[in-house]
PDB file of N, CA and C in Angstrom:
ATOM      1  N   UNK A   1    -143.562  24.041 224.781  1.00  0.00           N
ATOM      2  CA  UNK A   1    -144.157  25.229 225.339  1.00  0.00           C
ATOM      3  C   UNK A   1    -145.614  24.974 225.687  1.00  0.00           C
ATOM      4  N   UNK A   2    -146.000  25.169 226.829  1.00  0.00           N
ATOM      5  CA  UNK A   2    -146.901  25.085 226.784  1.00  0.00           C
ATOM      6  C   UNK A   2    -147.913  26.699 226.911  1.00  0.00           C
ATOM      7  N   UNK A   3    -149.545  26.353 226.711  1.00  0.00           N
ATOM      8  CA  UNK A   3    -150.684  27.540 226.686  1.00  0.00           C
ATOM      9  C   UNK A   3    -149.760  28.754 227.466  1.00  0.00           C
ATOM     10  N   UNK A   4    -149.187  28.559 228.468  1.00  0.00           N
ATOM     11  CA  UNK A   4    -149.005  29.952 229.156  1.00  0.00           C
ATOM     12  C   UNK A   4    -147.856  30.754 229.020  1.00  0.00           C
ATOM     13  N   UNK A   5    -147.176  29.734 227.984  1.00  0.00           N
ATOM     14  CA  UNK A   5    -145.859  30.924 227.472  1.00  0.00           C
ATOM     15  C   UNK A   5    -145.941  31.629 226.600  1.00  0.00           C
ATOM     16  N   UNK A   6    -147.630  31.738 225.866  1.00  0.00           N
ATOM     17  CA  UNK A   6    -147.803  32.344 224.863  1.00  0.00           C
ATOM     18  C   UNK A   6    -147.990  34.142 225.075  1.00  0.00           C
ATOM     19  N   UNK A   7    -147.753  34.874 224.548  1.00  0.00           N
ATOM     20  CA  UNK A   7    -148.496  36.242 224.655  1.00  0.00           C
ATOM     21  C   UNK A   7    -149.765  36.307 223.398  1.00  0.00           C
ATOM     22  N   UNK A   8    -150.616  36.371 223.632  1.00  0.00           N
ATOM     23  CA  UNK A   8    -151.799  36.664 222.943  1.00  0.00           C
ATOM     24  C   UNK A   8    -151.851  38.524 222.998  1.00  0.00           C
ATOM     25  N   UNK A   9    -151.366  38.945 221.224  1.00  0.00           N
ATOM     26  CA  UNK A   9    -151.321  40.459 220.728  1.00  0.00           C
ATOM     27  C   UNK A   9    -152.078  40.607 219.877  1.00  0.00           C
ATOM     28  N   UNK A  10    -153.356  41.645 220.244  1.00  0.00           N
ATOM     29  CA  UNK A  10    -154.445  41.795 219.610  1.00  0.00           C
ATOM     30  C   UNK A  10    -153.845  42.658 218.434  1.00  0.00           C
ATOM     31  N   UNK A  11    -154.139  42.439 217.264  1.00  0.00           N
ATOM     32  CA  UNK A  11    -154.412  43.155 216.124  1.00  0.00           C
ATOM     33  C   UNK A  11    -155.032  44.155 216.058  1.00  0.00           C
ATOM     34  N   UNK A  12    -155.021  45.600 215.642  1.00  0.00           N
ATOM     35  CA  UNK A  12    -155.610  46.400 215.793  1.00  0.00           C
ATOM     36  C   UNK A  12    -155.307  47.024 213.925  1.00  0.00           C
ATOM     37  N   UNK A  13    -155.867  47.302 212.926  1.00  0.00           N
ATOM     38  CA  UNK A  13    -155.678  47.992 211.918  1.00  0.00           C
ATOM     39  C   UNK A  13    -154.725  47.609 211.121  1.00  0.00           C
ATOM     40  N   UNK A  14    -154.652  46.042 211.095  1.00  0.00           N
ATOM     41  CA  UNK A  14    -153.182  45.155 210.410  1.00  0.00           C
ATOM     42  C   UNK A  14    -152.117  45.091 211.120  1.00  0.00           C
ATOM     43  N   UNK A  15    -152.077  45.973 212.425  1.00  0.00           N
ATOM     44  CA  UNK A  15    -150.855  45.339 213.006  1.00  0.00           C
ATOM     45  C   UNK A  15    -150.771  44.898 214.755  1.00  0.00           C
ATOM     46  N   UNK A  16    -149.774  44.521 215.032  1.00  0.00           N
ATOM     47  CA  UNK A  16    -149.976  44.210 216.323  1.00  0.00           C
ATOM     48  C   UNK A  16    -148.455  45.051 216.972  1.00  0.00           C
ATOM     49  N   UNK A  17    -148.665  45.151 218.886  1.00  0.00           N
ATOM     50  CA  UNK A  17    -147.669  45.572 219.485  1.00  0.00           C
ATOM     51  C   UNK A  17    -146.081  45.075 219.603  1.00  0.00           C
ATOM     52  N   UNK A  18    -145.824  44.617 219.142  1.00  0.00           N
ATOM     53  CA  UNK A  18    -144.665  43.275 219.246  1.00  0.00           C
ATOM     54  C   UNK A  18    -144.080  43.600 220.769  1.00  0.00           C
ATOM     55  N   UNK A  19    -143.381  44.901 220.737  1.00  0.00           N
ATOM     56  CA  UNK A  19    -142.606  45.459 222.091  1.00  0.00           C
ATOM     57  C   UNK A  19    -143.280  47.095 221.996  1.00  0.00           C
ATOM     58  N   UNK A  20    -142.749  47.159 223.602  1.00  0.00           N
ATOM     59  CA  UNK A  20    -143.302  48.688 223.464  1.00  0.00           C
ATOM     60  C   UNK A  20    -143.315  49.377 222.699  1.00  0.00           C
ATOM     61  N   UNK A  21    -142.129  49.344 222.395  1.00  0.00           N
ATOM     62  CA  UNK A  21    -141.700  50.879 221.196  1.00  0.00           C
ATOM     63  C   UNK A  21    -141.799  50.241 220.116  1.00  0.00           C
ATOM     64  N   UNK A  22    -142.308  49.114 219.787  1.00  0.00           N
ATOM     65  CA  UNK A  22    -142.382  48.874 218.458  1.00  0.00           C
ATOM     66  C   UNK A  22    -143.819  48.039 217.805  1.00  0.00           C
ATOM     67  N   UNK A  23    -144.679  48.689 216.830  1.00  0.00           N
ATOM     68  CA  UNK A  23    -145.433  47.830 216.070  1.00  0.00           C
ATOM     69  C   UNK A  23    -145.019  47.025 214.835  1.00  0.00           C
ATOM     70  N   UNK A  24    -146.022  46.234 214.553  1.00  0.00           N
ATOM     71  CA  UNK A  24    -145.419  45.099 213.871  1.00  0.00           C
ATOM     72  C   UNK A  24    -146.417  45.054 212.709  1.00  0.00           C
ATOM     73  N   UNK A  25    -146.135  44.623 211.308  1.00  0.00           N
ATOM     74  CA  UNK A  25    -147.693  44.554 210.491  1.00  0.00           C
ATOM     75  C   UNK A  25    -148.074  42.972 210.404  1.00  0.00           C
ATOM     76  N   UNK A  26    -148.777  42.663 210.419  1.00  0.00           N
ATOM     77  CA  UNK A  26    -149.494  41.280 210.308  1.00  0.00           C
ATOM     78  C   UNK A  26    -148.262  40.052 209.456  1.00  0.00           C
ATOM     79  N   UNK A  27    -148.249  40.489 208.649  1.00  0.00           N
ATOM     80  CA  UNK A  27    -147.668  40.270 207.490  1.00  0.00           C
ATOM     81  C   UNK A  27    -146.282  39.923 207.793  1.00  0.00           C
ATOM     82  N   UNK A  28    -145.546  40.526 208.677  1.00  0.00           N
ATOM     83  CA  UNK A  28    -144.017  40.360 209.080  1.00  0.00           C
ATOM     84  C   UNK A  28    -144.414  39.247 210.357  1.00  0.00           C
ATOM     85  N   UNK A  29    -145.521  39.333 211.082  1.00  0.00           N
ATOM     86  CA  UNK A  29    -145.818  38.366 212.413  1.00  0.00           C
ATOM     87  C   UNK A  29    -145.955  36.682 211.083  1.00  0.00           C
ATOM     88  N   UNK A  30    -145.971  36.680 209.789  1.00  0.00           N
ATOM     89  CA  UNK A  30    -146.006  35.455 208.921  1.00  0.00           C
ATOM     90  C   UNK A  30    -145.024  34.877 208.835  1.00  0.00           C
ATOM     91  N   UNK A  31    -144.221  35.784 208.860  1.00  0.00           N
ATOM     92  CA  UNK A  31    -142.272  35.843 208.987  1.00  0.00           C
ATOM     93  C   UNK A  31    -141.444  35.613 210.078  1.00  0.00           C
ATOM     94  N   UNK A  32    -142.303  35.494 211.460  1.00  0.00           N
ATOM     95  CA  UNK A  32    -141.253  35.619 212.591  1.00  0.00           C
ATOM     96  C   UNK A  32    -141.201  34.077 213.391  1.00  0.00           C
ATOM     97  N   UNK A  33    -139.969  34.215 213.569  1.00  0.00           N
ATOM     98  CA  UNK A  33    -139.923  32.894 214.625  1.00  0.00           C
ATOM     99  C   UNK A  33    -140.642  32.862 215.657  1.00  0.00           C
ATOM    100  N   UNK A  34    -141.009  34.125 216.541  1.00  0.00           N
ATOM    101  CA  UNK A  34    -142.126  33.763 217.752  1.00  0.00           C
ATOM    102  C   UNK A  34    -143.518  33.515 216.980  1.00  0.00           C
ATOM    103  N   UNK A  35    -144.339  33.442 216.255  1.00  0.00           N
ATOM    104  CA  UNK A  35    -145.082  33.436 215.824  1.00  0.00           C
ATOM    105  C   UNK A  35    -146.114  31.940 215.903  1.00  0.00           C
ATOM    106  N   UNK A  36    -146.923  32.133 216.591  1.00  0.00           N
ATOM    107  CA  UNK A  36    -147.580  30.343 216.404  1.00  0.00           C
ATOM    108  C   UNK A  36    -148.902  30.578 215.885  1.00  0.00           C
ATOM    109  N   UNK A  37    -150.045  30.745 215.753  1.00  0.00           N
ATOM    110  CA  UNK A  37    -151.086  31.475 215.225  1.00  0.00           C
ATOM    111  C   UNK A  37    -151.835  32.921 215.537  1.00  0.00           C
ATOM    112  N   UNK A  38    -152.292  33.066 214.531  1.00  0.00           N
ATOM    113  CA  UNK A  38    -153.113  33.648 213.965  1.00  0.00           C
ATOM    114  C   UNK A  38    -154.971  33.372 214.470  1.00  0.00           C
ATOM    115  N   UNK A  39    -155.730  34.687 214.933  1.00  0.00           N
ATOM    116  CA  UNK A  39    -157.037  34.335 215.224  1.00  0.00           C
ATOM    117  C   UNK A  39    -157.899  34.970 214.659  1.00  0.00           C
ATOM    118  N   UNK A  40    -158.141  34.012 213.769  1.00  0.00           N
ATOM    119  CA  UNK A  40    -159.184  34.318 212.306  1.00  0.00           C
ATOM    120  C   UNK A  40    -160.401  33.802 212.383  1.00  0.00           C
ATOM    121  N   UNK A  41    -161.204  35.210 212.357  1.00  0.00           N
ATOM    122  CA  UNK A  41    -162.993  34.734 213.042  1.00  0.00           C
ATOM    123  C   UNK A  41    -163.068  33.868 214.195  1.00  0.00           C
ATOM    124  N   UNK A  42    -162.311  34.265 215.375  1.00  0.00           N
ATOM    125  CA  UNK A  42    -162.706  32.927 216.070  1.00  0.00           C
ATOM    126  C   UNK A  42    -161.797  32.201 216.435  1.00  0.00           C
ATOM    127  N   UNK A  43    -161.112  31.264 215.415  1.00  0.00           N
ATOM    128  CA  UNK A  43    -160.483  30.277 214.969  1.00  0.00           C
ATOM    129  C   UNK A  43    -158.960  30.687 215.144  1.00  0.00           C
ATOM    130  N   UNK A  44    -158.247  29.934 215.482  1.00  0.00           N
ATOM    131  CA  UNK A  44    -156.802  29.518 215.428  1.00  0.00           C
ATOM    132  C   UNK A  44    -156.397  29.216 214.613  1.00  0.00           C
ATOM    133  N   UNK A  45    -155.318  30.054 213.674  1.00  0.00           N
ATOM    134  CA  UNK A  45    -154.846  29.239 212.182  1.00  0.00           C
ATOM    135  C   UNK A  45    -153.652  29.542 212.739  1.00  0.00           C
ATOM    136  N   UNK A  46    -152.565  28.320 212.310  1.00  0.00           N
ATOM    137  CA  UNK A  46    -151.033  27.741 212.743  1.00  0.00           C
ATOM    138  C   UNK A  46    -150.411  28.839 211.418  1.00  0.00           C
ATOM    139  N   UNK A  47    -149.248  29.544 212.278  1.00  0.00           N
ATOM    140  CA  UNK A  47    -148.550  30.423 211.309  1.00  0.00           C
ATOM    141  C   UNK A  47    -147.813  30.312 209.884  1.00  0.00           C
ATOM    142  N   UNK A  48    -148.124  30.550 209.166  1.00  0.00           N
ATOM    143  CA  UNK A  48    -147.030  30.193 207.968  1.00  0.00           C
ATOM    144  C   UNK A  48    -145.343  30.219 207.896  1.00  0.00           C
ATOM    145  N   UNK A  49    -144.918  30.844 209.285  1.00  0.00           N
ATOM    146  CA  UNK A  49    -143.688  31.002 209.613  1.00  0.00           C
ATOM    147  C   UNK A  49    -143.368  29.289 210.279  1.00  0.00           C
ATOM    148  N   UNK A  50    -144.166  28.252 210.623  1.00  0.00           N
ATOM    149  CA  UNK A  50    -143.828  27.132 210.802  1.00  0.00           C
ATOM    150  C   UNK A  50    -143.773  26.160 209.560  1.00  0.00           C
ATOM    151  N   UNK A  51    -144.190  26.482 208.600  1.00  0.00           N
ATOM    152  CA  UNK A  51    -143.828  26.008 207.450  1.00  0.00           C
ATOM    153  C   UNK A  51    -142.495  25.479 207.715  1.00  0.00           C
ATOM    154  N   UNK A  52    -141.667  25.888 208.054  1.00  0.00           N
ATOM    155  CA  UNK A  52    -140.174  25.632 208.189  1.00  0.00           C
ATOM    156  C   UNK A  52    -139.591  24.826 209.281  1.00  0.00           C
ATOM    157  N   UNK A  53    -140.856  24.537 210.376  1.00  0.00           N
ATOM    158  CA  UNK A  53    -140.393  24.066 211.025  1.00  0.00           C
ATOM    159  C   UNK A  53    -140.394  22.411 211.196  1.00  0.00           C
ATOM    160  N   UNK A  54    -139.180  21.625 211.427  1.00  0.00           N
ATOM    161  CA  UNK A  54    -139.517  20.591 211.158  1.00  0.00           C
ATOM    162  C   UNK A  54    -140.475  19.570 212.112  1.00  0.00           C
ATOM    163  N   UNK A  55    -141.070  19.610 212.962  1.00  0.00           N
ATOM    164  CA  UNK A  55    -141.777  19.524 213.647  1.00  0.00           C
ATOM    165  C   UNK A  55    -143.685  19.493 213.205  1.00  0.00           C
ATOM    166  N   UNK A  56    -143.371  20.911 212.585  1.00  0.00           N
ATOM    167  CA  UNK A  56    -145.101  21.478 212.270  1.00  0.00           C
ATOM    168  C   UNK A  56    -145.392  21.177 211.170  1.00  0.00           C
ATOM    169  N   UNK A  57    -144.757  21.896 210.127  1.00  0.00           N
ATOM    170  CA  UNK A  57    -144.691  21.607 208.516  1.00  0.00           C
ATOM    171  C   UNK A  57    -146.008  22.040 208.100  1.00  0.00           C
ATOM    172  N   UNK A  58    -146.413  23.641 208.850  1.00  0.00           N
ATOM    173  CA  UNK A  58    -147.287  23.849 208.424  1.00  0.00           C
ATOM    174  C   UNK A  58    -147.801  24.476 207.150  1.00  0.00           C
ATOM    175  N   UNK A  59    -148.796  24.480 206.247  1.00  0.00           N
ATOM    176  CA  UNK A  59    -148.543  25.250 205.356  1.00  0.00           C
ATOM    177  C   UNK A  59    -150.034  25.968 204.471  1.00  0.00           C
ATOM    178  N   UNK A  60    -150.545  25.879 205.421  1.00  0.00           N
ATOM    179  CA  UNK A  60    -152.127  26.804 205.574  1.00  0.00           C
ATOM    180  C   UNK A  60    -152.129  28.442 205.319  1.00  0.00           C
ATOM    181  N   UNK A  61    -152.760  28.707 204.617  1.00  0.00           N
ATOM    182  CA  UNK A  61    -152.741  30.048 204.259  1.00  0.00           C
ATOM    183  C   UNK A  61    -153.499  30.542 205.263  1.00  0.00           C
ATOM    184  N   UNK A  62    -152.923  32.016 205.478  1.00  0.00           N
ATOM    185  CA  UNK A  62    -153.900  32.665 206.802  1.00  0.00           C
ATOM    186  C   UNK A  62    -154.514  33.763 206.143  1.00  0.00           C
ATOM    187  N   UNK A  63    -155.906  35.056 206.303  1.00  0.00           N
ATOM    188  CA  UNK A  63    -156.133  35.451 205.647  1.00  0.00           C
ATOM    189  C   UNK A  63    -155.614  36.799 206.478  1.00  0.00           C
ATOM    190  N   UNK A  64    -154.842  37.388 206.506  1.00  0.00           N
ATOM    191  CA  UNK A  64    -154.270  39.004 207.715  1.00  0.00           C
ATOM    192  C   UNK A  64    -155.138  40.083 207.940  1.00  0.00           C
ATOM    193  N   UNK A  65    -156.220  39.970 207.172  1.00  0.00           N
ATOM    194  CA  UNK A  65    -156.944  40.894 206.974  1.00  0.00           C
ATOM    195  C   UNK A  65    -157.888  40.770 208.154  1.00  0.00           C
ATOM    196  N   UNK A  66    -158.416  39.598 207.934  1.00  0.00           N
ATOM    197  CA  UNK A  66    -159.322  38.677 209.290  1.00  0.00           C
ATOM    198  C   UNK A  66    -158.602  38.814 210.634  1.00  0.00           C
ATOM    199  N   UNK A  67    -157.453  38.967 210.782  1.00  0.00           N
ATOM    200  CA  UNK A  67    -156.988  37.851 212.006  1.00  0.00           C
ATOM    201  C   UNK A  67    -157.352  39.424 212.908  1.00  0.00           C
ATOM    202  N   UNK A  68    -157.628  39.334 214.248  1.00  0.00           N
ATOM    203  CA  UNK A  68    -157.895  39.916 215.091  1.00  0.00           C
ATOM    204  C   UNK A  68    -156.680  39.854 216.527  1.00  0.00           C
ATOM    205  N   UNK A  69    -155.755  38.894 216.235  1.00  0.00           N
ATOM    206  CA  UNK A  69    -154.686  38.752 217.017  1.00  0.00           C
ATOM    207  C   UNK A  69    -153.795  37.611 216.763  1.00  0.00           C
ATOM    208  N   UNK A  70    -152.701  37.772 217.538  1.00  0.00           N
ATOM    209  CA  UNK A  70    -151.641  37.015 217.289  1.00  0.00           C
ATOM    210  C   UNK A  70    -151.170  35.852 218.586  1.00  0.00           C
ATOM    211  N   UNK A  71    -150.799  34.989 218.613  1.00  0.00           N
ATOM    212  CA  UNK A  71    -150.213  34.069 219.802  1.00  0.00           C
ATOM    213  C   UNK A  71    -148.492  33.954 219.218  1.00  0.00           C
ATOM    214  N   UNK A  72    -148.214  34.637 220.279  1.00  0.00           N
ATOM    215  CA  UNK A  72    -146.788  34.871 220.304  1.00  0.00           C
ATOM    216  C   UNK A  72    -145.994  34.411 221.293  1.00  0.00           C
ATOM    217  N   UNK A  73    -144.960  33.517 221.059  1.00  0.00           N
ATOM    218  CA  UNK A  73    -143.955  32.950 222.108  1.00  0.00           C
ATOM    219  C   UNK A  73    -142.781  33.847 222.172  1.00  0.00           C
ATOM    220  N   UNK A  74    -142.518  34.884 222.102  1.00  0.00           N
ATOM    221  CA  UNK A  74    -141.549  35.939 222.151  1.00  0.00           C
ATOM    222  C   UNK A  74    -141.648  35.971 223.697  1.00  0.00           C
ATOM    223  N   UNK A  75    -140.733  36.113 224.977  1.00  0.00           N
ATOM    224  CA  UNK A  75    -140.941  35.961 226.197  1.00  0.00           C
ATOM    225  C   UNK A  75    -139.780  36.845 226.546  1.00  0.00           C
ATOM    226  N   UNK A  76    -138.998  36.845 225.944  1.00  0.00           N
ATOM    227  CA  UNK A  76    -137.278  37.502 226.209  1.00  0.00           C
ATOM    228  C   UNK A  76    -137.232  38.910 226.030  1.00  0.00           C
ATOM    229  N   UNK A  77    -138.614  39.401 224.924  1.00  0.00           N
ATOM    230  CA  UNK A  77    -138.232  40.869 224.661  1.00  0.00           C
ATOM    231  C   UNK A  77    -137.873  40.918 223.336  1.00  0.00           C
ATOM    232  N   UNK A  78    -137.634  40.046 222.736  1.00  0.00           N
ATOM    233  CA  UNK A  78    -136.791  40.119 221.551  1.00  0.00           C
ATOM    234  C   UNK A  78    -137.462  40.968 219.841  1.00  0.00           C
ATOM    235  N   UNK A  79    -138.667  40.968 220.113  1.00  0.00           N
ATOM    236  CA  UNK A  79    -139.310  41.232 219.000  1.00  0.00           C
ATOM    237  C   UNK A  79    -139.595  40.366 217.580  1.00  0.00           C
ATOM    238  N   UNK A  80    -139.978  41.538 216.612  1.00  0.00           N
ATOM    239  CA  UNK A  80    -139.457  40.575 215.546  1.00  0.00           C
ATOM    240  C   UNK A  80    -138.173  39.900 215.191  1.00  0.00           C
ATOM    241  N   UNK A  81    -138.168  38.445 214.365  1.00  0.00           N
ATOM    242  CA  UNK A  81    -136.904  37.962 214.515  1.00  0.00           C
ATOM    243  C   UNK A  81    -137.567  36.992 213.115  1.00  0.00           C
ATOM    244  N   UNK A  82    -137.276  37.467 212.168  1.00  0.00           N
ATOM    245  CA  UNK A  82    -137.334  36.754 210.627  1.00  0.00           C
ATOM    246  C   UNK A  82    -136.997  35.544 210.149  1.00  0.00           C
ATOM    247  N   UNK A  83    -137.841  34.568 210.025  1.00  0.00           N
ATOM    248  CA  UNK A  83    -137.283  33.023 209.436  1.00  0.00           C
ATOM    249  C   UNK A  83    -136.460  33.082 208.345  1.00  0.00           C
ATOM    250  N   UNK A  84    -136.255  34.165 207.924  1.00  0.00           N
ATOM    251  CA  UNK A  84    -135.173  34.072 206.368  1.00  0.00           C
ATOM    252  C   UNK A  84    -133.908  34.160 207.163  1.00  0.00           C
ATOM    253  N   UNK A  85    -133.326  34.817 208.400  1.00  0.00           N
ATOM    254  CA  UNK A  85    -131.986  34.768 208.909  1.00  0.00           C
ATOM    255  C   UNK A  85    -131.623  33.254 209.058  1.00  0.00           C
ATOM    256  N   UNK A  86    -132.560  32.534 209.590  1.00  0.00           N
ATOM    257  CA  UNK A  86    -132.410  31.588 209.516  1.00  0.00           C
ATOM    258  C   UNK A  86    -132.273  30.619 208.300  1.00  0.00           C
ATOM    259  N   UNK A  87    -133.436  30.575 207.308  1.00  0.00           N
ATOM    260  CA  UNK A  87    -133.441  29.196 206.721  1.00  0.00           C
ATOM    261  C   UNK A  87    -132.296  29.893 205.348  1.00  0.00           C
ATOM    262  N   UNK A  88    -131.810  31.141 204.924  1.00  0.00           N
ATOM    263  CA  UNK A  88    -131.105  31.060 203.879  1.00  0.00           C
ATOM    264  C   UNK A  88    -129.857  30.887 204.230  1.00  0.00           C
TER     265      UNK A  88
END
């Protein structure tokens, strides 16, 4: 994927827009498969939802409180979509 398949979703009060009709809390965007970082002060921190991935293996704590937005590869509409359907 590259920079332009991302959606960049500003954070507003812990959560972000995911889809129209739906907000999302920070905290579940830690959990989702579209999820690639987090923008904390500034800074780009890689999601804790790639922890799992074998590729990234990321495993950096993010702080949710900080983050001011999200970089999201969700492109389809799909919304949230939980790494536990997957990895259990």
């Amino acid at each position: 994927m590259t920079e332009e398949d991302f959606r960049l979703l500003p954070a507003v009060r812990g959560h972000v827009q995911c889809l129209p009709e739906k907000r999302e809390p920070l905290e579940n965007c830690g959990f989702c498969i579209h999820c690639r970082e987090f923008r904390v002060s500034g800074k780009f921190v890689k999601s804790p939802s790639l922890a799992y991935c074998t590729k990234c293996r990321v495993t950096e704590r993010v702080d949710f409180t900080k983050a001011d937005a999200v970089k999201c590869a969700d492109r389809r509409g799909e919304g949230f979509h939980s790494i536990t359907n997957i990895i259990s």
